[in-house]
C-alpha atoms as a PDB file:
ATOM      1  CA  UNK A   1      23.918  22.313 -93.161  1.00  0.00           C
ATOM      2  CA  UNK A   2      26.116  25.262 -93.627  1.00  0.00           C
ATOM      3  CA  UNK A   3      27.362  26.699 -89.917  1.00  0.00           C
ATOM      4  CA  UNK A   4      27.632  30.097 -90.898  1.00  0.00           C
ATOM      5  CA  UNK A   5      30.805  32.018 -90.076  1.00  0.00           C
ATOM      6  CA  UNK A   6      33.768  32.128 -87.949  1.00  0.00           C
ATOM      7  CA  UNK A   7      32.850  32.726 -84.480  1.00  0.00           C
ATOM      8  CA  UNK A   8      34.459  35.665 -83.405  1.00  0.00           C
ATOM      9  CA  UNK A   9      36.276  35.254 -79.442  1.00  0.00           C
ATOM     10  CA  UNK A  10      37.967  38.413 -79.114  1.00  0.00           C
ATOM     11  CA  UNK A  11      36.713  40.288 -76.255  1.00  0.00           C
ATOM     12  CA  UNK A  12      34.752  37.074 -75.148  1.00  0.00           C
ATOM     13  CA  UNK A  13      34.173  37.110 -71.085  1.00  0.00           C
ATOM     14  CA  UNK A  14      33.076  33.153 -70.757  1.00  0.00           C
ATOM     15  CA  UNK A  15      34.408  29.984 -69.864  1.00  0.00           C
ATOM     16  CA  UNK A  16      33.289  28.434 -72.576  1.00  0.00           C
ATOM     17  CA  UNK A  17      32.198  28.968 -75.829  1.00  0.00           C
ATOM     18  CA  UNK A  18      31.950  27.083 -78.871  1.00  0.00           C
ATOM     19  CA  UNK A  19      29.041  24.973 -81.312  1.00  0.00           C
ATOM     20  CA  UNK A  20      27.007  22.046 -79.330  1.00  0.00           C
ATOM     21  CA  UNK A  21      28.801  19.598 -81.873  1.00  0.00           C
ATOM     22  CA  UNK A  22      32.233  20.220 -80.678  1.00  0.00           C
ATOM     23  CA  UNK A  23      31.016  21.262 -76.729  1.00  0.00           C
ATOM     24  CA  UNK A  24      29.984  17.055 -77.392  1.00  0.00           C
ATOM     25  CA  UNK A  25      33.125  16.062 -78.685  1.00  0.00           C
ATOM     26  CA  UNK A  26      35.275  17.430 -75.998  1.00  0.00           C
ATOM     27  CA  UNK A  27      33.445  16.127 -73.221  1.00  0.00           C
ATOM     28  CA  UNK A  28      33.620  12.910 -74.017  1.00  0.00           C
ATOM     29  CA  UNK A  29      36.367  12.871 -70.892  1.00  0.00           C
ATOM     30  CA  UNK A  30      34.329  15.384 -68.617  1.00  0.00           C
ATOM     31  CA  UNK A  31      37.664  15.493 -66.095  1.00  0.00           C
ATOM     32  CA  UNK A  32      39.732  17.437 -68.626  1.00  0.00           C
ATOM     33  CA  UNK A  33      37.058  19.321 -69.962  1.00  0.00           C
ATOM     34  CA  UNK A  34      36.637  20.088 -66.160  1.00  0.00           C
ATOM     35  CA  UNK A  35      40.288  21.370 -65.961  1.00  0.00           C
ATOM     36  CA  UNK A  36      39.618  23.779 -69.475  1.00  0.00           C
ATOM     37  CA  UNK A  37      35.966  25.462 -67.008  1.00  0.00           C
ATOM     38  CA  UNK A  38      39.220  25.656 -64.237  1.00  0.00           C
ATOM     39  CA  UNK A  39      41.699  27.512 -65.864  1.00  0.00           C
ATOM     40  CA  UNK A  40      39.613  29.906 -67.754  1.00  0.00           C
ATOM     41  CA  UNK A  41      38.257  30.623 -63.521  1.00  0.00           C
ATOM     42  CA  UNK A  42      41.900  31.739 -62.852  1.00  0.00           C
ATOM     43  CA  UNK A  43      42.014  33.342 -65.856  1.00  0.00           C
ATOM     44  CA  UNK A  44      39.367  35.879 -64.851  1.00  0.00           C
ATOM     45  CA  UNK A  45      39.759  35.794 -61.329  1.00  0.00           C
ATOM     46  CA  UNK A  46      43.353  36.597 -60.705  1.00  0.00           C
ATOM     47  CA  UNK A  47      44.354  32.847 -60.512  1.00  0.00           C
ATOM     48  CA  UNK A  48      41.989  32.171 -57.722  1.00  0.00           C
ATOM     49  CA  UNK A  49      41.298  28.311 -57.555  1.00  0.00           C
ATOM     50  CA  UNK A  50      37.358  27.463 -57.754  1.00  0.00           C
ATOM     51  CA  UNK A  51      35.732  26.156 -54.473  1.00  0.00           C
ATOM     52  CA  UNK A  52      35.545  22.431 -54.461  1.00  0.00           C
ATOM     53  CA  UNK A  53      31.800  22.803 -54.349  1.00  0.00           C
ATOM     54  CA  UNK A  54      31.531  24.184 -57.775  1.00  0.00           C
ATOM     55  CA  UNK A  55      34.387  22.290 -59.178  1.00  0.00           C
ATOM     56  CA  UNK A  56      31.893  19.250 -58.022  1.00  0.00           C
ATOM     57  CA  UNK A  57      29.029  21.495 -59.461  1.00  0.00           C
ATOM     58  CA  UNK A  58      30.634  21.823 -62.882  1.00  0.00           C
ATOM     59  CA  UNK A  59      31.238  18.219 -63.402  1.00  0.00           C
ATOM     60  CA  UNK A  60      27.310  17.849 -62.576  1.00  0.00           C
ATOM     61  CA  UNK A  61      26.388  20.332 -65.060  1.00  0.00           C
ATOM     62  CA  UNK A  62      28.166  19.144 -67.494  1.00  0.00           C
ATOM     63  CA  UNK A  63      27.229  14.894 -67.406  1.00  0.00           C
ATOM     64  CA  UNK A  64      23.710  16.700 -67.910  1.00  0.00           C
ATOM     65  CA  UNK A  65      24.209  19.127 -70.413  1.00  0.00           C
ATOM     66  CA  UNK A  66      26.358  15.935 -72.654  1.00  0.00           C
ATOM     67  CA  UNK A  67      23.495  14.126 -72.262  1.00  0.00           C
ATOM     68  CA  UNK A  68      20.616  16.591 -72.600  1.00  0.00           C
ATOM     69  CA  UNK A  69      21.890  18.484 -75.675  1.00  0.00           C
ATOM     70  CA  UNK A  70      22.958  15.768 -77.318  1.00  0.00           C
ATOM     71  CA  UNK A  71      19.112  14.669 -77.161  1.00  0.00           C
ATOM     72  CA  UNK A  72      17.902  17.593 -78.272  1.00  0.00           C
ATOM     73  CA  UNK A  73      19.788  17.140 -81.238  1.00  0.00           C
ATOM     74  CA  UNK A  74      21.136  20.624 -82.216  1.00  0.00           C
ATOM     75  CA  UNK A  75      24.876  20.395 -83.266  1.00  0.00           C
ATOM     76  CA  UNK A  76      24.648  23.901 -85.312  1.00  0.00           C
ATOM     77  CA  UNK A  77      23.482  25.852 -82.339  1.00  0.00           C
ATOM     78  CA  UNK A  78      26.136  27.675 -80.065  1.00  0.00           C
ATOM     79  CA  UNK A  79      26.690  27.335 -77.001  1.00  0.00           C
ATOM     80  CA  UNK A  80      28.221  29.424 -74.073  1.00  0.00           C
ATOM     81  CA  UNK A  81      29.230  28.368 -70.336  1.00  0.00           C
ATOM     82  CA  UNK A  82      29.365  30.710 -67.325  1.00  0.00           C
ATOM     83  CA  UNK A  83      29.093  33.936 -69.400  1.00  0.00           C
ATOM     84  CA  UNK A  84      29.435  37.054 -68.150  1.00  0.00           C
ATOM     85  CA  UNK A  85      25.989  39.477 -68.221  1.00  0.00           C
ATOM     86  CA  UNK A  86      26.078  43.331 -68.748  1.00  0.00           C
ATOM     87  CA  UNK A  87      27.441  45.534 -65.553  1.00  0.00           C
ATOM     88  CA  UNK A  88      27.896  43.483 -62.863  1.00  0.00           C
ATOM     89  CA  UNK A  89      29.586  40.391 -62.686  1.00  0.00           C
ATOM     90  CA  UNK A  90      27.224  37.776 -62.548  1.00  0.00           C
ATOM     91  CA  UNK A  91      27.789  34.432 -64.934  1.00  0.00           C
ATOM     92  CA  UNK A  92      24.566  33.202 -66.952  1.00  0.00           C
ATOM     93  CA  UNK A  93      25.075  29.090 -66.481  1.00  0.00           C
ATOM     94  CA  UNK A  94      24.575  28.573 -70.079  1.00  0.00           C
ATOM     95  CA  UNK A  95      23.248  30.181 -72.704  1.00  0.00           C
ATOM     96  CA  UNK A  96      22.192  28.681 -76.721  1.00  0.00           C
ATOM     97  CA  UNK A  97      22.310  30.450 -79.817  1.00  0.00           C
ATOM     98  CA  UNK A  98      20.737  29.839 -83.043  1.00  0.00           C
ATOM     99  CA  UNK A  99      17.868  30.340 -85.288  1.00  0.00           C
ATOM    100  CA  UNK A 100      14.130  28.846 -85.506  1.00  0.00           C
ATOM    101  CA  UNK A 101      12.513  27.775 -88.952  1.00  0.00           C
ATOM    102  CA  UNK A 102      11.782  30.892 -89.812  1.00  0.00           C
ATOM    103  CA  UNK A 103      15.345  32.494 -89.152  1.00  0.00           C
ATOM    104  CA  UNK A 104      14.788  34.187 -86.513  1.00  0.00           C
ATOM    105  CA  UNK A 105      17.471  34.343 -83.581  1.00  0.00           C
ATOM    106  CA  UNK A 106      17.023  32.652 -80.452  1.00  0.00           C
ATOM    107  CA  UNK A 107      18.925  33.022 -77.423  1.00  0.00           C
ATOM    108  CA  UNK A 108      18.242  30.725 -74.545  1.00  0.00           C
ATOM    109  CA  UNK A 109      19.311  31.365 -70.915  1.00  0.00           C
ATOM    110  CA  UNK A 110      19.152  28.741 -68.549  1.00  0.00           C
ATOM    111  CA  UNK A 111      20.350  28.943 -64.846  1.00  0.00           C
ATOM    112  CA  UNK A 112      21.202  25.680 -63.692  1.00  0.00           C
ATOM    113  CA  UNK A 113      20.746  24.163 -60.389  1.00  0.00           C
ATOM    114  CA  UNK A 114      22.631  20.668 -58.972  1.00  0.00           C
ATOM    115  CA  UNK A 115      20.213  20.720 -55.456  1.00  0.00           C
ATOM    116  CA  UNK A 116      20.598  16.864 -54.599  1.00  0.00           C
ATOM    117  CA  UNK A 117      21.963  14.871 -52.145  1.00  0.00           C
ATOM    118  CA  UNK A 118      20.449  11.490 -51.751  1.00  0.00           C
ATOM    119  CA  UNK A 119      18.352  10.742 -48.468  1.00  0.00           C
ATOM    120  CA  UNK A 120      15.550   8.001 -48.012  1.00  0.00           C
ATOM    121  CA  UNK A 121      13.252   7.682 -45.216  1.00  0.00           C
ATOM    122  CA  UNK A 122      12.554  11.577 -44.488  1.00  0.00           C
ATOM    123  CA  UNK A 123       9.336  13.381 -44.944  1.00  0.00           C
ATOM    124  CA  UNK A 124      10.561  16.375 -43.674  1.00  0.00           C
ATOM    125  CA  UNK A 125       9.444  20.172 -46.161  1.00  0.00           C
ATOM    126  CA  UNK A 126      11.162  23.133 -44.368  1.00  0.00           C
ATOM    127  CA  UNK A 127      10.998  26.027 -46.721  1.00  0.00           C
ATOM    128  CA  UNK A 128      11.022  30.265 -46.020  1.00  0.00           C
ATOM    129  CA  UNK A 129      10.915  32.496 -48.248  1.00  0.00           C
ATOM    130  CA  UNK A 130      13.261  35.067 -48.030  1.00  0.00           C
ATOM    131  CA  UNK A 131      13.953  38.929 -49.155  1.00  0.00           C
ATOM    132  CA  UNK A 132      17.754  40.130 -48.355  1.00  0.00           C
ATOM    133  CA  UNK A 133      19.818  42.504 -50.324  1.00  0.00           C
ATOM    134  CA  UNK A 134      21.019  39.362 -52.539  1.00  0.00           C
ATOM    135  CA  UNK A 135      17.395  38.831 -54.230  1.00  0.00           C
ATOM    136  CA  UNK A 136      14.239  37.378 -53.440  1.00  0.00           C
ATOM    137  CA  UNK A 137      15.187  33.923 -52.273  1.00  0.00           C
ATOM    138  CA  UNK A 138      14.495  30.824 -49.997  1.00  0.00           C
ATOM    139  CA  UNK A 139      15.776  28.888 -46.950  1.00  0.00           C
ATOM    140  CA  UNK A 140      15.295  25.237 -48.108  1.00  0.00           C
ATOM    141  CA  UNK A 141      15.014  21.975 -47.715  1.00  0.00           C
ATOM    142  CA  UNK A 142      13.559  20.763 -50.311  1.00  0.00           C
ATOM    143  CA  UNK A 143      12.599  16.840 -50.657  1.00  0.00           C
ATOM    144  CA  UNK A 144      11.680  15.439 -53.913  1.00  0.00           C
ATOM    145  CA  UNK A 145      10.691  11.529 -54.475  1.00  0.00           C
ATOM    146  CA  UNK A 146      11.811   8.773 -57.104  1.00  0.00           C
ATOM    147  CA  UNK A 147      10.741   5.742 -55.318  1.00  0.00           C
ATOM    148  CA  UNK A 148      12.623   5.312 -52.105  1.00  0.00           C
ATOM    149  CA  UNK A 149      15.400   8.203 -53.112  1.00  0.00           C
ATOM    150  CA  UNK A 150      14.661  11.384 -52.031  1.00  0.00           C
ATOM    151  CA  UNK A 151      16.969  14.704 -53.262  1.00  0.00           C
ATOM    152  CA  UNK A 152      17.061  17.430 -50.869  1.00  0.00           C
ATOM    153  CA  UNK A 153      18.608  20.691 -51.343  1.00  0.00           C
ATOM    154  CA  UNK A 154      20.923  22.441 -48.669  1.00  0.00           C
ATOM    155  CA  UNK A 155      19.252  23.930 -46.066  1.00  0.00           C
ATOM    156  CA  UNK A 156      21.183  27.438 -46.262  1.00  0.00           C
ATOM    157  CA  UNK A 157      19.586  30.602 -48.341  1.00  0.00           C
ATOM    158  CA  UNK A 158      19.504  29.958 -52.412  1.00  0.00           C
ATOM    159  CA  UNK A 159      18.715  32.807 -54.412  1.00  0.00           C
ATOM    160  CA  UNK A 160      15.678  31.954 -56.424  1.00  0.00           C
ATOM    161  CA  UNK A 161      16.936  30.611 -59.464  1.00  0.00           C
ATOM    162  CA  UNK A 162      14.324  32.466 -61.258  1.00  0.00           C
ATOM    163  CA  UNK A 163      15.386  36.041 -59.710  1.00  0.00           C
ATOM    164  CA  UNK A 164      18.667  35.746 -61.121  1.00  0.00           C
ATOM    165  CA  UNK A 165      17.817  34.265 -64.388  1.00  0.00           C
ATOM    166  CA  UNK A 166      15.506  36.901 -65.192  1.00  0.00           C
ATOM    167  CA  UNK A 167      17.741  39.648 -63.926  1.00  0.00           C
ATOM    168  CA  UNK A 168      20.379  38.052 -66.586  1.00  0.00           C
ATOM    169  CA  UNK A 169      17.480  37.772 -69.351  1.00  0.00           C
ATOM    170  CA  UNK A 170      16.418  41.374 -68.516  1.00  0.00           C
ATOM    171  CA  UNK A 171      20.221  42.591 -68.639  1.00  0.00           C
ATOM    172  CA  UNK A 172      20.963  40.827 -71.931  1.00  0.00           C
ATOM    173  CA  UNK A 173      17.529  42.488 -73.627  1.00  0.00           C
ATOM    174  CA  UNK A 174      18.977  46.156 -72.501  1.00  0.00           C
ATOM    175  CA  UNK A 175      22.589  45.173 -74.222  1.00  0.00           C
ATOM    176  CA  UNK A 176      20.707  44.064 -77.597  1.00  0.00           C
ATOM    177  CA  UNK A 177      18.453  47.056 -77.718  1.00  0.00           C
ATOM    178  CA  UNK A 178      21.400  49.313 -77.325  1.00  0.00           C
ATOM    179  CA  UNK A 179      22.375  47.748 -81.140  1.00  0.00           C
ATOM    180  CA  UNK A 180      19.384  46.912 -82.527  1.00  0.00           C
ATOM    181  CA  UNK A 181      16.866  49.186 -81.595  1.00  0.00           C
ATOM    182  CA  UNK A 182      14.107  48.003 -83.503  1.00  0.00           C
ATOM    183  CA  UNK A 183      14.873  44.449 -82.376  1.00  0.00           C
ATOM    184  CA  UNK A 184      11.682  43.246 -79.978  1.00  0.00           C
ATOM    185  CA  UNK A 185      14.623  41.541 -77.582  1.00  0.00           C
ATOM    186  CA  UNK A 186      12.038  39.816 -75.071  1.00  0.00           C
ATOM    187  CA  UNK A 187      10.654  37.232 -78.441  1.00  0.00           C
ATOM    188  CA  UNK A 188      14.656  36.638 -78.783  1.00  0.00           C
ATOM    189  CA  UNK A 189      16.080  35.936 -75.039  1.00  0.00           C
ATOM    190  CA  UNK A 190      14.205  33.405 -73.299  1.00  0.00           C
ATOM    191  CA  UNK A 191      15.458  32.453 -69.886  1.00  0.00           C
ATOM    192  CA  UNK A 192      14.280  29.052 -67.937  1.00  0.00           C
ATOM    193  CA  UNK A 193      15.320  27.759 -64.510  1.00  0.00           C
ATOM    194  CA  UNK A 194      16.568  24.321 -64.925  1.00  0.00           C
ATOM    195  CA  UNK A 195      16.627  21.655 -61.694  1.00  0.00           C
ATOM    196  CA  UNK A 196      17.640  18.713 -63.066  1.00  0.00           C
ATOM    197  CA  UNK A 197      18.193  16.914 -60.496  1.00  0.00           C
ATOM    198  CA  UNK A 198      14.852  17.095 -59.039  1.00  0.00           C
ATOM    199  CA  UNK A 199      12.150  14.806 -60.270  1.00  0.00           C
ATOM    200  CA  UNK A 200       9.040  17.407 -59.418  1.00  0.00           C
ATOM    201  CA  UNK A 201       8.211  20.519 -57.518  1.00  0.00           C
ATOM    202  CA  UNK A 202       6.472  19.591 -54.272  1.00  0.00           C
ATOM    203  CA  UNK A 203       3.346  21.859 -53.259  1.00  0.00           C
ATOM    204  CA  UNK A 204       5.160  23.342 -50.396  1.00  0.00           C
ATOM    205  CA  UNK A 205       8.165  24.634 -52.697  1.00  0.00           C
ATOM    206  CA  UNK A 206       5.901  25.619 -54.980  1.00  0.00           C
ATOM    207  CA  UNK A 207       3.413  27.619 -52.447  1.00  0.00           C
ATOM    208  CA  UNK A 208       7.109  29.395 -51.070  1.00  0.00           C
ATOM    209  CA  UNK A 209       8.167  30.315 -55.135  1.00  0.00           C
ATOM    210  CA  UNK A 210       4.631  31.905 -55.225  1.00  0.00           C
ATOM    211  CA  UNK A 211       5.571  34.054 -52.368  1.00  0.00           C
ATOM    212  CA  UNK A 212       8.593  35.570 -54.345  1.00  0.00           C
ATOM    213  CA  UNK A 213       6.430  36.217 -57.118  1.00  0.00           C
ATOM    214  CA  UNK A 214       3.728  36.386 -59.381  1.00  0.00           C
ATOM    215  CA  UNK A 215       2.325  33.861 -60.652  1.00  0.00           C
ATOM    216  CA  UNK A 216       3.192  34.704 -63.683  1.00  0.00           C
ATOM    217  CA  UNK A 217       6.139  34.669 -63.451  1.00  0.00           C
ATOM    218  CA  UNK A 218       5.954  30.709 -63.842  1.00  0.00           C
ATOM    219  CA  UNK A 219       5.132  32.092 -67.807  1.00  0.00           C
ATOM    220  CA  UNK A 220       8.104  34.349 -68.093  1.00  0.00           C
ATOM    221  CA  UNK A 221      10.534  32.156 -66.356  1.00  0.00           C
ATOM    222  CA  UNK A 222       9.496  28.071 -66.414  1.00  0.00           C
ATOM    223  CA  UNK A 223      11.208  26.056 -64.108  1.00  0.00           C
ATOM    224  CA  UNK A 224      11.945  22.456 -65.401  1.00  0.00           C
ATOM    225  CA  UNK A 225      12.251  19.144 -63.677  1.00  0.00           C
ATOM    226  CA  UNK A 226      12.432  15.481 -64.347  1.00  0.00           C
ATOM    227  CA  UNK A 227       8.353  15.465 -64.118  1.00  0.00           C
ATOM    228  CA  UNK A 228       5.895  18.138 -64.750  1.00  0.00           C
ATOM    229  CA  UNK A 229       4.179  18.877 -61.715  1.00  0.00           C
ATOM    230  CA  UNK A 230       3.030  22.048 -59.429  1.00  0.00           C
ATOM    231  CA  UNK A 231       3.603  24.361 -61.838  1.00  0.00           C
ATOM    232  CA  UNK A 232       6.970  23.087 -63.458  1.00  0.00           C
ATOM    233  CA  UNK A 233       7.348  22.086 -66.802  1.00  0.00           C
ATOM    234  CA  UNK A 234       9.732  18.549 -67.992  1.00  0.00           C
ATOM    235  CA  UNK A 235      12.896  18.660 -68.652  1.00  0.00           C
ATOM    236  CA  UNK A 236      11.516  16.546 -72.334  1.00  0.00           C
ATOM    237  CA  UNK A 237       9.609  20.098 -73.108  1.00  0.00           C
ATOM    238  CA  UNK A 238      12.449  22.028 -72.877  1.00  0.00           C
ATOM    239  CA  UNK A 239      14.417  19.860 -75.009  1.00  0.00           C
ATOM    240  CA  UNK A 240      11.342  20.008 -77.895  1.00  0.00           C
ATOM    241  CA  UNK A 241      11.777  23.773 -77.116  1.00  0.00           C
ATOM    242  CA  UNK A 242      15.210  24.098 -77.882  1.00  0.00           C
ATOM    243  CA  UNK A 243      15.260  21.642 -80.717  1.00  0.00           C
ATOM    244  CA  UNK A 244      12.831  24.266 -81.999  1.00  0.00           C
ATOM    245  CA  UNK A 245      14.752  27.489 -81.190  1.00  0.00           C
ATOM    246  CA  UNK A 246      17.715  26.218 -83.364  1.00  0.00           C
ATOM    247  CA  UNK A 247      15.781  24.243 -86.207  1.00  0.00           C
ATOM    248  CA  UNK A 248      17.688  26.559 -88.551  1.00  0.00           C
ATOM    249  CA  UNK A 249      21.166  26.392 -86.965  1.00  0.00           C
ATOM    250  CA  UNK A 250      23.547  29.323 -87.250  1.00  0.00           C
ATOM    251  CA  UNK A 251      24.222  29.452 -84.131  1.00  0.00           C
ATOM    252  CA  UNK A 252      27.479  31.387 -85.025  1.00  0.00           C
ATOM    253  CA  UNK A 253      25.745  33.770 -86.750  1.00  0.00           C
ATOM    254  CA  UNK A 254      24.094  34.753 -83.562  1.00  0.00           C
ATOM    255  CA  UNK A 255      26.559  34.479 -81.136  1.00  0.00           C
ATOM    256  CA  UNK A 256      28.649  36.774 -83.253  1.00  0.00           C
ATOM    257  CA  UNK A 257      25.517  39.564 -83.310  1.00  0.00           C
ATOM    258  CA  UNK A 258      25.267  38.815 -79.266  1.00  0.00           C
ATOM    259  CA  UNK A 259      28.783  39.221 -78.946  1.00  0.00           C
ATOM    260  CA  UNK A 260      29.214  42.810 -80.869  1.00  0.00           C
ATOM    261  CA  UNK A 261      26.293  43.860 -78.802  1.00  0.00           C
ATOM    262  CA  UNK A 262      27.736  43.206 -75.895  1.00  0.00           C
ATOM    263  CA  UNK A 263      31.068  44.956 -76.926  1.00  0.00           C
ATOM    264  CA  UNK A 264      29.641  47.811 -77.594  1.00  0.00           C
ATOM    265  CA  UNK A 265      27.779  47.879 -74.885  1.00  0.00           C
ATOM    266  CA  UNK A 266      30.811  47.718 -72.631  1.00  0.00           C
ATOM    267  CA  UNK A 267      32.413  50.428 -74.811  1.00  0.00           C
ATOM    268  CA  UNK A 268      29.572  52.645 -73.881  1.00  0.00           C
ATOM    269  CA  UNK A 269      29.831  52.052 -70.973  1.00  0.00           C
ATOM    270  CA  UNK A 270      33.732  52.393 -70.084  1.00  0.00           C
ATOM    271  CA  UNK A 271      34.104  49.060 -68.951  1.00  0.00           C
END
């Protein structure tokens, strides 16, 4: 299947970005690809070192993403770590390009979130939703069961990961109908809230993400875990989804449109 054209990295503000096929090659040794997410931080932070905690974060993220993608089987679609979204400078986790059966483009967002540290014996569910000038968000502790193992997530405030990947989806809509006006952006960027570390939603957490939002919301912005449950959707789903998304490959093609879009938004901007 042809791959369509060069991809074009000038003026590219992400850590990463190149096709699934090679993003599988290279992280066949997930330590040195884990030095290349490093250097491009200090590249775009004034040679700041990453915190530990998302050093440890990336190398989660990416063991998953080997491992996930490489199921969903979609070596022509594009992909693009920690990429910068519109005016501000927030990082989409990841984000796929390519182009469904009927050639359409596709770009998925998906904000990824680690939330595990192992624990047995604890029934504990301490959860409070929370409004600050950060985002609608929670203080959590969040339990989730797989036999005797039990993953909880840190107890300090977490943004909900669905405020921020909407607010990326919604930013990334504005920069594509600022170059294709006619373009109906919202069939084209889809975003999804990934925790794949968690094997389902409890009721409580689910009953606290309700607070935040309307229910609908769970429509526009999915969250995904090991087992579909409360009002999440599996992790296999998504998969089938993407697969779907970039039946057609090119995922070059589209990451060069999103990428001239984004350009000239910037341009129009004065950024």
């Amino acid at each position: 299947m042809a791959t369509g054209p060069t991809p074009s990295l000038e003026g590219v503000e992400s850590y990463y970005a190149d096709g699934v096929k090679n993003f599988l090659r290279v992280t066949e040794s997930p330590d040195d690809f884990i030095g290349q997410l490093s250097e491009a931080h200090r590249r775009f932070n004034q040679k700041e070192e990453p915190a530990e905690e998302q050093v440890r974060a990336w190398r989660s993220e990416v063991i998953f993403l080997r491992k996930f993608l490489e199921e969903a089987n979609i070596p022509d679609a594009y992909l693009i770590l920690e990429m910068l979204v519109g005016q501000t400078r927030e990082r989409a986790d990841a984000v796929i390009c390519g182009r469904d059966e009927q050639s359409n483009a596709q770009v998925s967002l998906l904000e990824l979130k680690t939330w595990h540290t192992s624990r047995r014996n604890s029934r504990r569910y301490d959860i409070h939703p929370f409004h600050s000038p950060r985002g609608k968000g929670l203080f959590i502790n969040l339990y989730t069961y797989d036999q005797e193992a039990i993953a909880q997530v840190s107890s300090s405030f977490e943004v909900d990961p669905r405020e921020q990947v909407l607010r990326y989806r919604d930013q990334l809509c504005r920069v594509l109908k600022g170059s294709y006006p006619s373009l109906d952006s919202e069939k084209i960027v889809h975003a999804s809230a990934l925790l794949y570390n968690c094997t389902k939603l409890s009721e409580k957490f689910r009953q606290a993400l309700d607070y935040n939002f309307q229910p609908n919301v769970f429509e526009q912005v999915p969250i995904y875990t090991r087992r579909a449950e409360n009002g999440s959707r599996s992790i296999g789903e998504l998969s089938e989804l993407l697969r779907a998304r970039a039946a057609k490959g090119e995922g070059v093609d589209v990451f060069n449109k999103l990428m001239a879009a984004i350009s000239k938004f910037r341009t129009n901007n004065g950024q």
